[in-house]
N, C-alpha and C. Protein backbone atom coordinates (compact mmCIF):
# COMPACT_ATOMS: atom_id res chain seq x y z
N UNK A 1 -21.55 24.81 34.61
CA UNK A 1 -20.78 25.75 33.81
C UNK A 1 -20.26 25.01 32.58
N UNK A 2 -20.88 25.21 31.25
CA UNK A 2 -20.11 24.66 30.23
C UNK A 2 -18.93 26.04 29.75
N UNK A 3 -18.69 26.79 29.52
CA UNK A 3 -17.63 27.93 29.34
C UNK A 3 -17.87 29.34 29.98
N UNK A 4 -17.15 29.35 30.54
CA UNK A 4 -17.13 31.19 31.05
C UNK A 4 -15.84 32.37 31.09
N UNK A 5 -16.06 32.64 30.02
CA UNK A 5 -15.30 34.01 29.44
C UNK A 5 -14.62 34.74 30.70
N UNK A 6 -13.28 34.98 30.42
CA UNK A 6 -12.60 35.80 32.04
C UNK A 6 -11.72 36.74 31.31
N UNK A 7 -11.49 37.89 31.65
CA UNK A 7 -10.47 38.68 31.43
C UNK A 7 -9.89 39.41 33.12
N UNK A 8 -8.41 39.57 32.22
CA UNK A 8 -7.94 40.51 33.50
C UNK A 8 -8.06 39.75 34.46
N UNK A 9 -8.69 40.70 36.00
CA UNK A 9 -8.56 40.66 37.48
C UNK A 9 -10.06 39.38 37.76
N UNK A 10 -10.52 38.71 36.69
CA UNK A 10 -11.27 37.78 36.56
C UNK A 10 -11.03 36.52 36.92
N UNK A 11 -9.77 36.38 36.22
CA UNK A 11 -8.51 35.04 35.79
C UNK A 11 -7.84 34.72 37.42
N UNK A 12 -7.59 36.24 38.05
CA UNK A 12 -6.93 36.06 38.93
C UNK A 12 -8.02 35.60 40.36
N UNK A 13 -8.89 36.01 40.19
CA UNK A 13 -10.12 35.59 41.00
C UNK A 13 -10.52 33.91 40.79
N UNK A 14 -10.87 34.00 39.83
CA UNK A 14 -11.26 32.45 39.31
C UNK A 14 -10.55 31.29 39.51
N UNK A 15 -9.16 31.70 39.02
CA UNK A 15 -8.30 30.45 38.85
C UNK A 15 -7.28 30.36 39.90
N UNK A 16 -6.64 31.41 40.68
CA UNK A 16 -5.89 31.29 41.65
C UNK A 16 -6.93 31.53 42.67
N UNK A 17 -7.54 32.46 43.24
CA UNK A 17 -8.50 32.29 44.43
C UNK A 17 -9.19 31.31 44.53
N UNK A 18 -10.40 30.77 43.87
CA UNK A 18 -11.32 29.82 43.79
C UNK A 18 -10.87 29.02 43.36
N UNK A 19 -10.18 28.82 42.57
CA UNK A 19 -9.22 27.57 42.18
C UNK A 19 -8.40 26.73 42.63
N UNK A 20 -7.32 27.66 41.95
CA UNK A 20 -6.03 26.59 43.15
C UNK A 20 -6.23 26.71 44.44
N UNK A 21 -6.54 27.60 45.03
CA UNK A 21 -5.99 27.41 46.62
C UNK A 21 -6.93 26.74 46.86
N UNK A 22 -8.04 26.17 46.02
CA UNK A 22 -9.56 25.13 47.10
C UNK A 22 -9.17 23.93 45.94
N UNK A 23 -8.06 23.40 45.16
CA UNK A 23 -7.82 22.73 44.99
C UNK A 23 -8.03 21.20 45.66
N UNK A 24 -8.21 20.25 45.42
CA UNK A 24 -8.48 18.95 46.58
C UNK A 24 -7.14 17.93 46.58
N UNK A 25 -6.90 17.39 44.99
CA UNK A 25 -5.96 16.45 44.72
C UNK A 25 -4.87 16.67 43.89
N UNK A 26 -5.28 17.52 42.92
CA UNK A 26 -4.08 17.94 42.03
C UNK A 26 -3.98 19.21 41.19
N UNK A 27 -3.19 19.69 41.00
CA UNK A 27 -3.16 21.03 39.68
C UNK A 27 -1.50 21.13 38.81
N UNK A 28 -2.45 21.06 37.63
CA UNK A 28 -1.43 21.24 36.17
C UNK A 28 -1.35 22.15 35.70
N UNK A 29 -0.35 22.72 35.69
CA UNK A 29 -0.31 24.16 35.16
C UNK A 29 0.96 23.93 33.83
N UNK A 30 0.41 24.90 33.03
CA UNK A 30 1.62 24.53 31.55
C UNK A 30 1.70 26.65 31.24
N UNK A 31 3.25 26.48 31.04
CA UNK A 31 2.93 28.14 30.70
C UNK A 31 4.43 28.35 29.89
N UNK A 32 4.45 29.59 29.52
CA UNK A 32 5.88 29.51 28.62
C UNK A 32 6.67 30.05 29.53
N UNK A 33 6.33 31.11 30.26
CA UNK A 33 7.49 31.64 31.65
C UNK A 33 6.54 31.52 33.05
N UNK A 34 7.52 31.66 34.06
CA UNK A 34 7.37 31.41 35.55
C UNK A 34 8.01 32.80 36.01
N UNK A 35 7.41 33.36 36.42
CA UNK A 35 8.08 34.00 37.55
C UNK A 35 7.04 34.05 38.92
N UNK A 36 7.89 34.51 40.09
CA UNK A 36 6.82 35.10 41.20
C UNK A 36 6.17 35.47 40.90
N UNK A 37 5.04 35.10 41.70
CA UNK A 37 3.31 36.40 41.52
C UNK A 37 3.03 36.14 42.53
N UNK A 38 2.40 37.00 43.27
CA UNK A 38 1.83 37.15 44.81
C UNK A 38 0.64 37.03 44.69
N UNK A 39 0.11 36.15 45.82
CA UNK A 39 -1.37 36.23 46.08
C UNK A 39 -1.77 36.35 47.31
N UNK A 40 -3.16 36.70 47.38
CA UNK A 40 -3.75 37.26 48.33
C UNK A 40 -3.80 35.99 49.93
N UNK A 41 -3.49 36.19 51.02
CA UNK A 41 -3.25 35.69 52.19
C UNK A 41 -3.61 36.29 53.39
N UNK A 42 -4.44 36.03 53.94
CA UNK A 42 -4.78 36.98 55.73
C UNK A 42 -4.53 38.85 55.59
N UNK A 43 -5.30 39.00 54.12
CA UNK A 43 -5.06 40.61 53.98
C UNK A 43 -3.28 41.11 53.25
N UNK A 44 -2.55 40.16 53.55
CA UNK A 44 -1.24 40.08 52.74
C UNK A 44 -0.43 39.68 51.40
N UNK A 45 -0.03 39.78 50.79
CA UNK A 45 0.57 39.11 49.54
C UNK A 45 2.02 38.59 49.54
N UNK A 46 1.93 37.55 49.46
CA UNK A 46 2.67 35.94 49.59
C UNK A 46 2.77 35.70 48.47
N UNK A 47 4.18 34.98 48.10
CA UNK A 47 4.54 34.23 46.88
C UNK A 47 3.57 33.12 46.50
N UNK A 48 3.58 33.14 45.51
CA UNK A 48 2.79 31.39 44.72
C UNK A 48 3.29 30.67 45.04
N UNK A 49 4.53 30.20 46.05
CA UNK A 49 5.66 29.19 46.08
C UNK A 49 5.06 28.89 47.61
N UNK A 50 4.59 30.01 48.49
CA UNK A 50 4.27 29.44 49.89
C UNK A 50 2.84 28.62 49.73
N UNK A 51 1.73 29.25 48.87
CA UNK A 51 0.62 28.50 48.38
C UNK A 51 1.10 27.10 47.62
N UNK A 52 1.62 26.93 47.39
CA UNK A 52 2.15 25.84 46.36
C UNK A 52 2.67 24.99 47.63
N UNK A 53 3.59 25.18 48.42
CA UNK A 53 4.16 24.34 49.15
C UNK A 53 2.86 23.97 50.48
N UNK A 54 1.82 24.83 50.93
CA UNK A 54 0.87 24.63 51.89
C UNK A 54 0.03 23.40 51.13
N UNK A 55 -0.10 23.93 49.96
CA UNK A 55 -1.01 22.88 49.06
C UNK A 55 -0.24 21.29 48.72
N UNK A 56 0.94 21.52 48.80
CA UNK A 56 1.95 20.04 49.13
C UNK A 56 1.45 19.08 50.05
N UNK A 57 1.38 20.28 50.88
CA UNK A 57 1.14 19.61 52.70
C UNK A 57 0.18 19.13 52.84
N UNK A 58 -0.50 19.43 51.86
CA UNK A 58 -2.29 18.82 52.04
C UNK A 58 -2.85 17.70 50.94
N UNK A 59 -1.18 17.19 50.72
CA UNK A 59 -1.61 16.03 49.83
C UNK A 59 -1.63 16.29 48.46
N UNK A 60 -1.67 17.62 47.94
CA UNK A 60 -2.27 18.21 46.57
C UNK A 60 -0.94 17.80 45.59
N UNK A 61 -1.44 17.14 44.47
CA UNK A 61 -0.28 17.21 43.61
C UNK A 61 0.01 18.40 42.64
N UNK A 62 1.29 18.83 42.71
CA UNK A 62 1.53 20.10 41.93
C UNK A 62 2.50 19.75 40.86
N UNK A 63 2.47 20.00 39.15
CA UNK A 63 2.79 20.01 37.98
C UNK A 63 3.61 20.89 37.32
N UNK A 64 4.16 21.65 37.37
CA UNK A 64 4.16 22.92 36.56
C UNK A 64 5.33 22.13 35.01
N UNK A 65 4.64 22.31 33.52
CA UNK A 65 5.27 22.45 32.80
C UNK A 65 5.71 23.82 32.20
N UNK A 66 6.92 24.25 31.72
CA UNK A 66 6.94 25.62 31.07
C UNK A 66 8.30 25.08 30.22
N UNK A 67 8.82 26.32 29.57
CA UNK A 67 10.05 26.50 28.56
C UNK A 67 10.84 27.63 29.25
N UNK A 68 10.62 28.15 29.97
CA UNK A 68 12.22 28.79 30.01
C UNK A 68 12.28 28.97 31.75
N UNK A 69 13.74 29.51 31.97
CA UNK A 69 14.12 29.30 33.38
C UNK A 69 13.60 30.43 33.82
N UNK A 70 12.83 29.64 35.20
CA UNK A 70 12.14 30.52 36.02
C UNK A 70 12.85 31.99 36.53
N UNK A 71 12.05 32.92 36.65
CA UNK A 71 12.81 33.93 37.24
C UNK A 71 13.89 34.02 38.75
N UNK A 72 14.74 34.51 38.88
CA UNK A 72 15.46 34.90 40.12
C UNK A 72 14.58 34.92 41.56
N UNK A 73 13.57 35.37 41.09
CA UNK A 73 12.86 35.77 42.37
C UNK A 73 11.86 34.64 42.66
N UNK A 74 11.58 33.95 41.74
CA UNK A 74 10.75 32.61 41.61
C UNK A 74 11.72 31.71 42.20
N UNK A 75 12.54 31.34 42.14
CA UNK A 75 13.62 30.75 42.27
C UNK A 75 14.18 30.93 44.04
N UNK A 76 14.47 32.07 44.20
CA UNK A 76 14.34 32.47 45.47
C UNK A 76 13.56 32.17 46.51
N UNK A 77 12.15 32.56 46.33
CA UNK A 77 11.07 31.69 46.78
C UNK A 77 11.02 30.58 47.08
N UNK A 78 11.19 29.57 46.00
CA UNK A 78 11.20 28.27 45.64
C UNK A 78 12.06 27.89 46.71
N UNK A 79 13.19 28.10 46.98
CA UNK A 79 14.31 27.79 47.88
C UNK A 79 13.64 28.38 49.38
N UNK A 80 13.40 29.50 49.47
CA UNK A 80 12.65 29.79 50.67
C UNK A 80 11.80 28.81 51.18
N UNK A 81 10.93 28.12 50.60
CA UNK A 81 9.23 27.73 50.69
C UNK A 81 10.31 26.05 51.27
N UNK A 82 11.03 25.73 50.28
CA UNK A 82 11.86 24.57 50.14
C UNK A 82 10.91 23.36 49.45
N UNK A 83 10.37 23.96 48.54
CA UNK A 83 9.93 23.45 47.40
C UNK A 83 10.39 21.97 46.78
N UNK A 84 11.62 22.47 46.74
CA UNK A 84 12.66 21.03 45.98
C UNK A 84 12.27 19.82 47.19
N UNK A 85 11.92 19.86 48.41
CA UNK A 85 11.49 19.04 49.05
C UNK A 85 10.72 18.15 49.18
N UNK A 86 9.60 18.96 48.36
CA UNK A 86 8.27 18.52 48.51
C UNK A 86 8.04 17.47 47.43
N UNK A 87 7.63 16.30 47.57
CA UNK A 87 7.81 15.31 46.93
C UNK A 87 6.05 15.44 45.63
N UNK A 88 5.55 15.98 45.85
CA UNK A 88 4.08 16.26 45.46
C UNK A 88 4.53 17.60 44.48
N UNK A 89 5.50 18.17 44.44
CA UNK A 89 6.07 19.59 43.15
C UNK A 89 6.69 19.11 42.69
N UNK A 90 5.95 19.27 41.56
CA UNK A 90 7.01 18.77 40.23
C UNK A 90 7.31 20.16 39.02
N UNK A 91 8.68 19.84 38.29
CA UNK A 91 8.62 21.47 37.41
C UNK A 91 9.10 20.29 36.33
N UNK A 92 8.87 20.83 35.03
CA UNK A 92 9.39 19.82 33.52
C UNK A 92 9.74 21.14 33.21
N UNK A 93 10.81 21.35 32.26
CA UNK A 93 10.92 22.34 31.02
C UNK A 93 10.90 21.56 29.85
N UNK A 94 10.29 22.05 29.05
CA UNK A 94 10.30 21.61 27.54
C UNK A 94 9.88 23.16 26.29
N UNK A 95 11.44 23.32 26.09
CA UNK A 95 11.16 24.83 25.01
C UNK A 95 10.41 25.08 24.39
N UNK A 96 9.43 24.17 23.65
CA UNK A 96 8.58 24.24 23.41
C UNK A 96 7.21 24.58 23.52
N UNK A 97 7.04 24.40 24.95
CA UNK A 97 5.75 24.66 25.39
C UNK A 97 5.27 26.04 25.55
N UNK A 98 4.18 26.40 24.96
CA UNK A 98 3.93 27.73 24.69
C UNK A 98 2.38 27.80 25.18
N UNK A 99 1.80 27.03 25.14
CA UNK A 99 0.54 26.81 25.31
C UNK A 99 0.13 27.15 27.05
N UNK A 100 -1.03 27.87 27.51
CA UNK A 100 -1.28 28.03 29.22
C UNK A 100 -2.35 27.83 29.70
N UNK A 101 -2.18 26.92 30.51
CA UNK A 101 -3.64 26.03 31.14
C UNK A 101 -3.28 25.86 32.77
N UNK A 102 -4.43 26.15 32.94
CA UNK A 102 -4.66 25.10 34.62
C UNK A 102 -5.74 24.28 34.76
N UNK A 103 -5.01 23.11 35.36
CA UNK A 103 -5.91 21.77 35.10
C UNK A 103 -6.27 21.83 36.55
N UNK A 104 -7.47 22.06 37.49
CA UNK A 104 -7.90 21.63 38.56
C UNK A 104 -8.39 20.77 39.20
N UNK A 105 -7.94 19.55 39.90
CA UNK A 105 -8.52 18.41 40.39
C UNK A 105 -8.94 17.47 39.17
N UNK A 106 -8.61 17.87 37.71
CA UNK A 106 -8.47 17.33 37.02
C UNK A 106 -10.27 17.32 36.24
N UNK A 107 -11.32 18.84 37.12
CA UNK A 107 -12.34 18.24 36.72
C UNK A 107 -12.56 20.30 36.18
N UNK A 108 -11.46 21.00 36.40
CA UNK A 108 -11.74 22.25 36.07
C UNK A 108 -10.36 23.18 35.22
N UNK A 109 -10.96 23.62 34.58
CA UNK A 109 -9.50 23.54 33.31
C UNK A 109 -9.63 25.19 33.12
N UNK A 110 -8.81 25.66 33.03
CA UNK A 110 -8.95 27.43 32.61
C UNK A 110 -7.77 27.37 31.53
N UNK A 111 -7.99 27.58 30.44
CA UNK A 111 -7.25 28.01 29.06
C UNK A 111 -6.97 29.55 28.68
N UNK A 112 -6.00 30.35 28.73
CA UNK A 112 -5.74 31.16 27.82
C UNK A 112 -4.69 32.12 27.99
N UNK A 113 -4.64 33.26 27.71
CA UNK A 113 -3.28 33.85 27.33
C UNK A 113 -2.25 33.99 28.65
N UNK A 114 -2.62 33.95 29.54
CA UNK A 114 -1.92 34.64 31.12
C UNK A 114 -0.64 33.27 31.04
N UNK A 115 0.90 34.14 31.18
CA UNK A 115 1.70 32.98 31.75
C UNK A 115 1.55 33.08 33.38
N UNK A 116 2.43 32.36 33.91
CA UNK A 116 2.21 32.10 35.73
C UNK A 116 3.59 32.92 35.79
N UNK A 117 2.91 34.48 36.30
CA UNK A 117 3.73 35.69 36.12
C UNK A 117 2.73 36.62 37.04
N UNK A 118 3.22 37.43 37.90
CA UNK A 118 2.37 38.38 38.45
C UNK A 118 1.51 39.09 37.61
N UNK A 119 2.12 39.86 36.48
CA UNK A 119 1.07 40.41 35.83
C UNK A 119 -0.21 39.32 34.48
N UNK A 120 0.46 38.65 34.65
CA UNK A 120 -0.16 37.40 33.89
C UNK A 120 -1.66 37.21 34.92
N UNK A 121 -1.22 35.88 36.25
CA UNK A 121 -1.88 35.12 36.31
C UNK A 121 -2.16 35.99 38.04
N UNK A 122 -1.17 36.59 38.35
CA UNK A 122 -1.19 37.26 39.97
C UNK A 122 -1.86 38.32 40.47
N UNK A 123 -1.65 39.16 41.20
CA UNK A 123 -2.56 40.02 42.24
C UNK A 123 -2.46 41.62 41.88
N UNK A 124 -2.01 41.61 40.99
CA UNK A 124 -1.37 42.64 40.06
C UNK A 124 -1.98 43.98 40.43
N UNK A 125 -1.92 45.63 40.75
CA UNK A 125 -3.14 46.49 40.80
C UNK A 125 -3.48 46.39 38.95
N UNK A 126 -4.60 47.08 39.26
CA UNK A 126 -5.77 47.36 37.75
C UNK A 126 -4.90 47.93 37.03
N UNK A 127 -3.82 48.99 37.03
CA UNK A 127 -2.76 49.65 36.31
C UNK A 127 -1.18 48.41 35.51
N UNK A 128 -1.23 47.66 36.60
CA UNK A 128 -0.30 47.10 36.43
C UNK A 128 -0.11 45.78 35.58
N UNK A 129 -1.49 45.59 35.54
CA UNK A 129 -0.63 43.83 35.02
C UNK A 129 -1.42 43.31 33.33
N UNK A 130 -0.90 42.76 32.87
CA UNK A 130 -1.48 42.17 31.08
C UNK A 130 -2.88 42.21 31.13
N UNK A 131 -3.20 42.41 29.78
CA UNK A 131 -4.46 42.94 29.48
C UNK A 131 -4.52 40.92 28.74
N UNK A 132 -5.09 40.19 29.64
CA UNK A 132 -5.16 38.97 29.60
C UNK A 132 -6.98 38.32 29.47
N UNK A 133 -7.13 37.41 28.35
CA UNK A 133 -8.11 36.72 28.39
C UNK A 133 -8.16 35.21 28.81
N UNK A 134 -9.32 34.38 28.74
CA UNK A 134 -9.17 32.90 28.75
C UNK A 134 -10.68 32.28 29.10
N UNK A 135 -10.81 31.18 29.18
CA UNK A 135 -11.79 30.29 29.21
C UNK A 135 -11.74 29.62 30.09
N UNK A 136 -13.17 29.41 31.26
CA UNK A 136 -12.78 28.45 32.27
C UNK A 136 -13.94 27.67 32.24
N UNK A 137 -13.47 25.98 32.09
CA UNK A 137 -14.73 25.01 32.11
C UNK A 137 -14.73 24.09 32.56
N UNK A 138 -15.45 23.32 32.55
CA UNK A 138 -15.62 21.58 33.12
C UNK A 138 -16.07 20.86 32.36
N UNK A 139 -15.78 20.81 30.95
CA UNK A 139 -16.36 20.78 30.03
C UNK A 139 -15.11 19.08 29.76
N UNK A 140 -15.93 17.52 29.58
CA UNK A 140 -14.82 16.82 29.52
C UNK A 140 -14.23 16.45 28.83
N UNK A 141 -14.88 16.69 27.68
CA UNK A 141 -13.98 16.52 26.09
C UNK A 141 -12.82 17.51 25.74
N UNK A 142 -12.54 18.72 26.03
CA UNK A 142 -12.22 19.50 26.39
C UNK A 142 -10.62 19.89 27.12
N UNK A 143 -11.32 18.87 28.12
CA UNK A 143 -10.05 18.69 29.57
C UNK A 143 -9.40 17.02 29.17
N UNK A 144 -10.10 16.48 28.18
CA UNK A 144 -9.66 15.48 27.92
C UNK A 144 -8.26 15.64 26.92
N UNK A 145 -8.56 16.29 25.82
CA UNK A 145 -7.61 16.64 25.20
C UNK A 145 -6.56 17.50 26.05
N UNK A 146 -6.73 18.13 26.36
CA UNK A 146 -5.81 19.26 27.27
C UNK A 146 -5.02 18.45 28.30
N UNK A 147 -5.51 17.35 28.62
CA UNK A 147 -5.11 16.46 29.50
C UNK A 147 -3.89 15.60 29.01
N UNK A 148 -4.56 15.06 27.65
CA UNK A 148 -3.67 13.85 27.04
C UNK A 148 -2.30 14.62 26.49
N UNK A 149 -2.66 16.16 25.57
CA UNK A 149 -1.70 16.59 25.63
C UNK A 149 -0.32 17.17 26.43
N UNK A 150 -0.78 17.43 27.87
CA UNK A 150 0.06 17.79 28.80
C UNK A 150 0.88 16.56 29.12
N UNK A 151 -0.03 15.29 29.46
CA UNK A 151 0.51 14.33 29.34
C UNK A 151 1.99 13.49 28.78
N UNK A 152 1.72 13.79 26.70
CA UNK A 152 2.42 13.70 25.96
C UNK A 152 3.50 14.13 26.15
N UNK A 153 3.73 15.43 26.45
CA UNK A 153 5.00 16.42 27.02
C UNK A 153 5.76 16.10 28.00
N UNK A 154 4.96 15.96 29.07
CA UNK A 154 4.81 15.66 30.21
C UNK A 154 6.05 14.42 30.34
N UNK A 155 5.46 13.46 29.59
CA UNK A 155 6.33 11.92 29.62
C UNK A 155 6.95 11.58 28.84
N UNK A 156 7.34 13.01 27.79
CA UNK A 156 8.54 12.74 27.03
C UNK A 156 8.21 12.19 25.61
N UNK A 157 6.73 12.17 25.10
CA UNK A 157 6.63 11.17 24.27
C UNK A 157 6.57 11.89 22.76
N UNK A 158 6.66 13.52 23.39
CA UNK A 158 6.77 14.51 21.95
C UNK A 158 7.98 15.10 21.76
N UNK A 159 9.29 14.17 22.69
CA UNK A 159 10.71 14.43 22.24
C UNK A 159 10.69 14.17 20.90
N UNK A 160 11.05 13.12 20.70
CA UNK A 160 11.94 11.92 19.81
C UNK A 160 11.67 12.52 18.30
N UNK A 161 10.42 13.49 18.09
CA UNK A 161 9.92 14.18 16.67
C UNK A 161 10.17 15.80 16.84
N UNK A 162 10.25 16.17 18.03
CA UNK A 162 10.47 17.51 18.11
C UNK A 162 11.19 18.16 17.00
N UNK A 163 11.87 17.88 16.81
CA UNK A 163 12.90 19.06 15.68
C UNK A 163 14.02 19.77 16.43
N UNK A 164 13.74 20.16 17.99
CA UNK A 164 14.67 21.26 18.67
C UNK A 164 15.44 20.59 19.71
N UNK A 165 15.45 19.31 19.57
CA UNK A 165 16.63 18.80 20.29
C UNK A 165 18.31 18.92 20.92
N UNK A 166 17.98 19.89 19.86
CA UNK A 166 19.44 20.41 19.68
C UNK A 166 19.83 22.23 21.10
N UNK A 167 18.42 22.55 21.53
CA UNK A 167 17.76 23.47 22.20
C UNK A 167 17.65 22.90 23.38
N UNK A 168 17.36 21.66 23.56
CA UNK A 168 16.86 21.14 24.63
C UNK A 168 18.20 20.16 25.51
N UNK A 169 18.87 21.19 26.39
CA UNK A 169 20.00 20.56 26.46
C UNK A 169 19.64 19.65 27.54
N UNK A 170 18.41 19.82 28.71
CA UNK A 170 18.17 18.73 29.35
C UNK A 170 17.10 18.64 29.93
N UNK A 171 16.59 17.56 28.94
CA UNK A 171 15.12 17.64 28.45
C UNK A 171 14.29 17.20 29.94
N UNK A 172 12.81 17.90 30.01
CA UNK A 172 12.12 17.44 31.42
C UNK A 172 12.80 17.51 32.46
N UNK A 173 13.59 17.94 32.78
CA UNK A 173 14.96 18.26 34.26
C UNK A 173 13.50 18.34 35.16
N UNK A 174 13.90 17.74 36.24
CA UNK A 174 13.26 18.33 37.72
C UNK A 174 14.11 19.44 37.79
N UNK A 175 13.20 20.02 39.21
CA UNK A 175 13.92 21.13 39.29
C UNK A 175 14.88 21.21 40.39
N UNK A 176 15.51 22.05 40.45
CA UNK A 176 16.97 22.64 41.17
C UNK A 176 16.69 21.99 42.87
């Protein structure tokens, strides 16, 4: 697969079904908001936070960068699942970040508009959720950049020029 075009209930197939949950070692996710989104489980729909924490358990490293505070119900979850535990979940905020990717095992990358939001990136019905595109590849020049940049953020190294410091009352916080 050098690029393959996804819209909609595509994204949610691709990148959370086949994706993350068959994840092996790690996943990076960068988005501008967080909230809950449910995914599909034994015919049921389950928070992203119980997938996220099963995928802990199995060694998987989990990333999430974004800019603003997760939703109530994300949050909720998060505390449910007991997330803050898991030494393998990590959350950064940086206001800035606007950009939305998932980095898979570090060898499968999906780029484009969906934040990690039910109707974004989740299980959404056909009526309900963003009229969302994106790109999914293995492409390594590609995931290389996407890489180094998450990176940059990631470790703080696109503070010190930012401009919005003044916004960023505490910069990269783990989470709660």
């Amino acid at each position: 697969m050098d690029i393959k075009y996804l819209e909609n209930i595509e994204i949610y197939e691709s990148v959370i079904l086949d994706g993350i949950r068959n994840a092996d070692h790690s996943i990076w996710i960068a988005t501008a908001n967080v909230k809950d989104l449910r995914v599909e489980e034994d015919k049921r729909y389950v928070s992203i936070n119980k997938l996220f924490r099963d995928l802990c358990r199995k060694n998987v490293e989990l990333r999430i960068l974004h800019s603003s505070i997760p939703s109530e119900a994300f949050l909720k979850d998060f505390k449910k699942y007991r997330l803050g535990e898991e030494k393998r979940f990590l959350m950064r905020r940086c206001p800035r970040v606007h950009f939305k990717c998932v980095l898979i095992d570090g060898k499968r990358l999906f780029v484009g508009s969906p934040n990690l939001t039910g109707a974004g990136l989740g299980a959404k019905g056909e009526n309900r959720r963003n009229f969302e595109i994106g790109i999914l590849t293995e492409n390594p020049e590609l995931i290389k950049h996407i890489r180094s940049l998450f990176l940059k953020i990631w470790e703080g190294k696109m503070c010190s020029d930012c401009g919005r410091k003044k916004f960023c009352y505490v910069p990269l916080e783990e989470p709660i």
